[in-house]
N, C-alpha and C. Protein backbone atom coordinates (compact mmCIF):
# COMPACT_ATOMS: atom_id res chain seq x y z
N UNK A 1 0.82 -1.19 0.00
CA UNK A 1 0.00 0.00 0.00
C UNK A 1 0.86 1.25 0.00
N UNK A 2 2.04 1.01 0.82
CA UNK A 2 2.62 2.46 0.73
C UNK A 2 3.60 2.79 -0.70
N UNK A 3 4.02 1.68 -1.22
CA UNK A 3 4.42 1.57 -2.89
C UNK A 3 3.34 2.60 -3.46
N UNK A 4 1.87 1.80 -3.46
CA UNK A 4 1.23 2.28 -4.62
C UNK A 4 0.93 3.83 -4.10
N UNK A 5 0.65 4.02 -2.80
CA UNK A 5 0.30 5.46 -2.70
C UNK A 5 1.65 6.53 -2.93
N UNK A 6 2.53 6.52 -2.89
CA UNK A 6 4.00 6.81 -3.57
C UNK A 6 4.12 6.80 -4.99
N UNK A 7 3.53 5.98 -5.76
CA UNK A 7 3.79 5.88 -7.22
C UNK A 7 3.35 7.10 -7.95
N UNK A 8 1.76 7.46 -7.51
CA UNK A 8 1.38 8.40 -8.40
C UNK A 8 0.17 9.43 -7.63
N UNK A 9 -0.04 9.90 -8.40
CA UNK A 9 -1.70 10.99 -7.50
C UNK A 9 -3.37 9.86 -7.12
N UNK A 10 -3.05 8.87 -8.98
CA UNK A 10 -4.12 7.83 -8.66
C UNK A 10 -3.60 7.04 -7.40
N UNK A 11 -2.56 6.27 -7.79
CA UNK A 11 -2.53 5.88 -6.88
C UNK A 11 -2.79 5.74 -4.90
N UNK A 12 -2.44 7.43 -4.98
CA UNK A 12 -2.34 7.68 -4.02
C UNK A 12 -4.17 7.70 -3.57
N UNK A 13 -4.65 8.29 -4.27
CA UNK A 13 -5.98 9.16 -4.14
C UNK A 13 -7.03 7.12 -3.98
N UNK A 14 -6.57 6.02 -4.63
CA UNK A 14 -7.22 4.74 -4.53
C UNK A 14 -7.17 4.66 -2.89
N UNK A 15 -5.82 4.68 -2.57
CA UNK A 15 -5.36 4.59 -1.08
C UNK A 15 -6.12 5.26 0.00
N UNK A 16 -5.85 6.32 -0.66
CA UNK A 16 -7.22 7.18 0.38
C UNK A 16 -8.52 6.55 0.19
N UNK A 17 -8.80 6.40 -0.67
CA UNK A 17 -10.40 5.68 -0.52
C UNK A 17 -10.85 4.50 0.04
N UNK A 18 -9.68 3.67 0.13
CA UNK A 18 -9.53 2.60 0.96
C UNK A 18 -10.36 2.74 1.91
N UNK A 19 -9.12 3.45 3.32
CA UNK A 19 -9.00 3.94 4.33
C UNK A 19 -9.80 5.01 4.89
N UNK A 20 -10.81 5.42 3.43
CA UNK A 20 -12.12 6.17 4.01
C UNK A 20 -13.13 5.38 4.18
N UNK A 21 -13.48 4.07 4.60
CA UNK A 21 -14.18 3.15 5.05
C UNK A 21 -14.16 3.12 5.97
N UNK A 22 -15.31 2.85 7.01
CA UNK A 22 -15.53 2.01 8.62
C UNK A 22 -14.77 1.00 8.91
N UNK A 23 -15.02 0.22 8.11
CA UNK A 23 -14.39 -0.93 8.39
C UNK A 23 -12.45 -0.79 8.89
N UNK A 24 -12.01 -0.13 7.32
CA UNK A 24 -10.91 0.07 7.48
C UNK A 24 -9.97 1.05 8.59
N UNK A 25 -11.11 2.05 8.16
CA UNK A 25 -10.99 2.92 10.16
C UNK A 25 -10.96 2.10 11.25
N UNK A 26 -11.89 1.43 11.29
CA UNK A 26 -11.46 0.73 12.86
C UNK A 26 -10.47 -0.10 12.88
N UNK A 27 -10.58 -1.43 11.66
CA UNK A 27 -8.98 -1.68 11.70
C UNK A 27 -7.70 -1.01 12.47
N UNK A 28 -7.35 -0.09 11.61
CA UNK A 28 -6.50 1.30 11.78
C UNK A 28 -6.38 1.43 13.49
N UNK A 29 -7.77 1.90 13.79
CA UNK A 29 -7.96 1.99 14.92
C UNK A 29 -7.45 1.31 16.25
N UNK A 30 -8.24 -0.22 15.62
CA UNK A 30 -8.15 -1.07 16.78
C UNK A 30 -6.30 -1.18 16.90
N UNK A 31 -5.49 -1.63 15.63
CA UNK A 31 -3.96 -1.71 15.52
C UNK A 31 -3.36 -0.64 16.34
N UNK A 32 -3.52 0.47 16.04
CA UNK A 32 -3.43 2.29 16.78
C UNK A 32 -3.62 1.67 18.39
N UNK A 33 -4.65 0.70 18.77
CA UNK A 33 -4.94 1.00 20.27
C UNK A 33 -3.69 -0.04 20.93
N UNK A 34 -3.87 -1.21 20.14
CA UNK A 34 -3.07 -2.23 20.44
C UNK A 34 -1.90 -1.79 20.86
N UNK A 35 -1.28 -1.01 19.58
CA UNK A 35 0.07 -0.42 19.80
C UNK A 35 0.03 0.73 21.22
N UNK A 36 -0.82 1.64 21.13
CA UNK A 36 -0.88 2.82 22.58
C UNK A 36 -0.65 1.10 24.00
N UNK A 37 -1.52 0.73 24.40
CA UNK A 37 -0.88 -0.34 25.23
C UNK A 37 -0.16 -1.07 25.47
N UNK A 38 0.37 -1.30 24.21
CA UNK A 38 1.32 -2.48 24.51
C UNK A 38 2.79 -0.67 24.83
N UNK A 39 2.58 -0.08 24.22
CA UNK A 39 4.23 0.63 24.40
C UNK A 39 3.75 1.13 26.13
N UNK A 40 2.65 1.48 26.64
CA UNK A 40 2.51 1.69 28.04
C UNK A 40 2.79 0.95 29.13
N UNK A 41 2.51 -0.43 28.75
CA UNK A 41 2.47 -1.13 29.24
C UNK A 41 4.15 -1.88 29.30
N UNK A 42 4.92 -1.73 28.45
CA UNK A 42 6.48 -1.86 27.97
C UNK A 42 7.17 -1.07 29.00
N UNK A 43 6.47 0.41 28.79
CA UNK A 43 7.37 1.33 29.41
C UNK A 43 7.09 1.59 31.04
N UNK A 44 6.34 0.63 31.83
CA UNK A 44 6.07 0.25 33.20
C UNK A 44 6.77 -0.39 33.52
N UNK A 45 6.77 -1.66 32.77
CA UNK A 45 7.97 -2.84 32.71
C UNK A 45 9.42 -2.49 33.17
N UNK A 46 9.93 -1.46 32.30
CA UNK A 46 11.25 -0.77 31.96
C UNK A 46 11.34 0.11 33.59
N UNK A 47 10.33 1.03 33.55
CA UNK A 47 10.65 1.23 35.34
C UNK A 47 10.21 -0.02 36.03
N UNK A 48 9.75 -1.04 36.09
CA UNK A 48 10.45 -1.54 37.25
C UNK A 48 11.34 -2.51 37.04
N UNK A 49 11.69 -2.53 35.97
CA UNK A 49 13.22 -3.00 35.70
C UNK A 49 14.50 -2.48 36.84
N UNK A 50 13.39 -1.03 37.15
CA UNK A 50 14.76 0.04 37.14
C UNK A 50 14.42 -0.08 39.07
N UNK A 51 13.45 -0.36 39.27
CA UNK A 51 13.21 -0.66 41.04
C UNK A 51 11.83 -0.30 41.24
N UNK A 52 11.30 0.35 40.15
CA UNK A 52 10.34 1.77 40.72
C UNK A 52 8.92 0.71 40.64
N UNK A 53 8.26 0.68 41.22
CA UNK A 53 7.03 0.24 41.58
C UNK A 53 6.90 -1.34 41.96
N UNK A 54 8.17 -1.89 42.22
CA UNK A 54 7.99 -3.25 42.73
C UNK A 54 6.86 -4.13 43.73
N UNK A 55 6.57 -2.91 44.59
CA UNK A 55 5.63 -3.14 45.40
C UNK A 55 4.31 -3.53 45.35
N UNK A 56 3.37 -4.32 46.28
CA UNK A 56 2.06 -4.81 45.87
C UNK A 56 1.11 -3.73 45.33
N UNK A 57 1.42 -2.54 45.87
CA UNK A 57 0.90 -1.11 45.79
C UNK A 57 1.49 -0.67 44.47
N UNK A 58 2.13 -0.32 44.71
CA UNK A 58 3.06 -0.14 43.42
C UNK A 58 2.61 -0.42 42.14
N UNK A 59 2.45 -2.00 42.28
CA UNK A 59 2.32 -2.51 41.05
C UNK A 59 0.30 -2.63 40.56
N UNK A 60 -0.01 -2.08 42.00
CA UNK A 60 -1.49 -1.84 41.63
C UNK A 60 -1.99 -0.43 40.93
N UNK A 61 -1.34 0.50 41.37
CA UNK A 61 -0.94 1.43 41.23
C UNK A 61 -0.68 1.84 39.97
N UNK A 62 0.17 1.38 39.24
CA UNK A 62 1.08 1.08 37.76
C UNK A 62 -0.22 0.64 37.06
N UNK A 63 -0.60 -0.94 37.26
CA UNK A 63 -1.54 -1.50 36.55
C UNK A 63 -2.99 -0.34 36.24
N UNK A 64 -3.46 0.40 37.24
CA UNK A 64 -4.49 1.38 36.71
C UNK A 64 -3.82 2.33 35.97
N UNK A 65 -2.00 3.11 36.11
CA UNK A 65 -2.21 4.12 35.92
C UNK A 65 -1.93 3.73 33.67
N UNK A 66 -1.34 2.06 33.92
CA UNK A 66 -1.66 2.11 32.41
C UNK A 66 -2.80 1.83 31.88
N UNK A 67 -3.97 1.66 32.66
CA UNK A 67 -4.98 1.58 31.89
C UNK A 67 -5.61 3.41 31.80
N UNK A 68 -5.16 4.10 32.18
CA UNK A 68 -5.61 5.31 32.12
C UNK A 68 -4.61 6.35 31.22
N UNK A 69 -3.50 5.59 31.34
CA UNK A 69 -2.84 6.61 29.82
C UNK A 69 -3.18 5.70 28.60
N UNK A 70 -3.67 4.63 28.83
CA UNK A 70 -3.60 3.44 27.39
C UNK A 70 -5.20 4.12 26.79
N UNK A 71 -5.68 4.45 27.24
CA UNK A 71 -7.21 4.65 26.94
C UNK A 71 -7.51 6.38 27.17
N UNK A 72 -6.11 7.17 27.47
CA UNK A 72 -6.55 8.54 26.97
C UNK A 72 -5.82 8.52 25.14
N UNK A 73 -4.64 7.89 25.14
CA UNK A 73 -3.92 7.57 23.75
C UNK A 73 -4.93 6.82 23.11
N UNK A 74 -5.79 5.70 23.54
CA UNK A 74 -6.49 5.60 22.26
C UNK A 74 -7.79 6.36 22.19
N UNK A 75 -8.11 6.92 22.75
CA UNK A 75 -9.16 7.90 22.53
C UNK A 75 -8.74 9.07 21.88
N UNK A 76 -7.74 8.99 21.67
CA UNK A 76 -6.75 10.28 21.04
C UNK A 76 -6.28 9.88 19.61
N UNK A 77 -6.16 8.60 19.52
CA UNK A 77 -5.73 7.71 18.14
C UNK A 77 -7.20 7.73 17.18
N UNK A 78 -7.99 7.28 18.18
CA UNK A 78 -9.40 7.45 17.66
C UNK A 78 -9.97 8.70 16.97
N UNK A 79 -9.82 9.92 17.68
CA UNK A 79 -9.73 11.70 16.86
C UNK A 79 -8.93 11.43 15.68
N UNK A 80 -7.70 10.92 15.92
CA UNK A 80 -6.91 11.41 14.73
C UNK A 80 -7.45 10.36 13.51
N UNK A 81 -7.97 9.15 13.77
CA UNK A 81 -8.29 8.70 12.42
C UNK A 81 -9.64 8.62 12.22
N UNK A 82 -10.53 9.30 13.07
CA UNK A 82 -11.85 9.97 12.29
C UNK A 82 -11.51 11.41 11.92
């Protein structure tokens, strides 16, 4: 897809029409959300790699606060591809 939208104006302009579908929006979407969690959820990991939230608290703590940046990013992923 990114070949053909590179090749030419048709090309490009097919591409867009794709991706102006529901279907293909949420696709988009749902991939967009996957990715916002999984890198939140990575970068919790990485601090307590580092010591920081080891604790039962801590790690309860962590566990809400990535469900609350994972779900302002995809509500934010969501704006940008409607």
């Amino acid at each position: 897809m990114l070949d053909t939208s590179l090749e030419s104006a048709e090309g490009f302009a097919s591409i867009s029409e794709i991706f102006s579908s529901t279907p293909a929006k949420l696709l988009l979407w749902a991939c967009l959300a996957a990715l916002a969690y999984h890198l939140v959820a990575g970068l919790r990991h990485l601090l307590m790699d580092m010591g920081i939230g080891e604790s039962l608290e801590g790690g309860k703590r962590g566990a809400v606060l990535v469900f609350v940046i994972a779900l302002v990013l995809i509500v934010l992923a969501g704006v940008w591809v409607w």
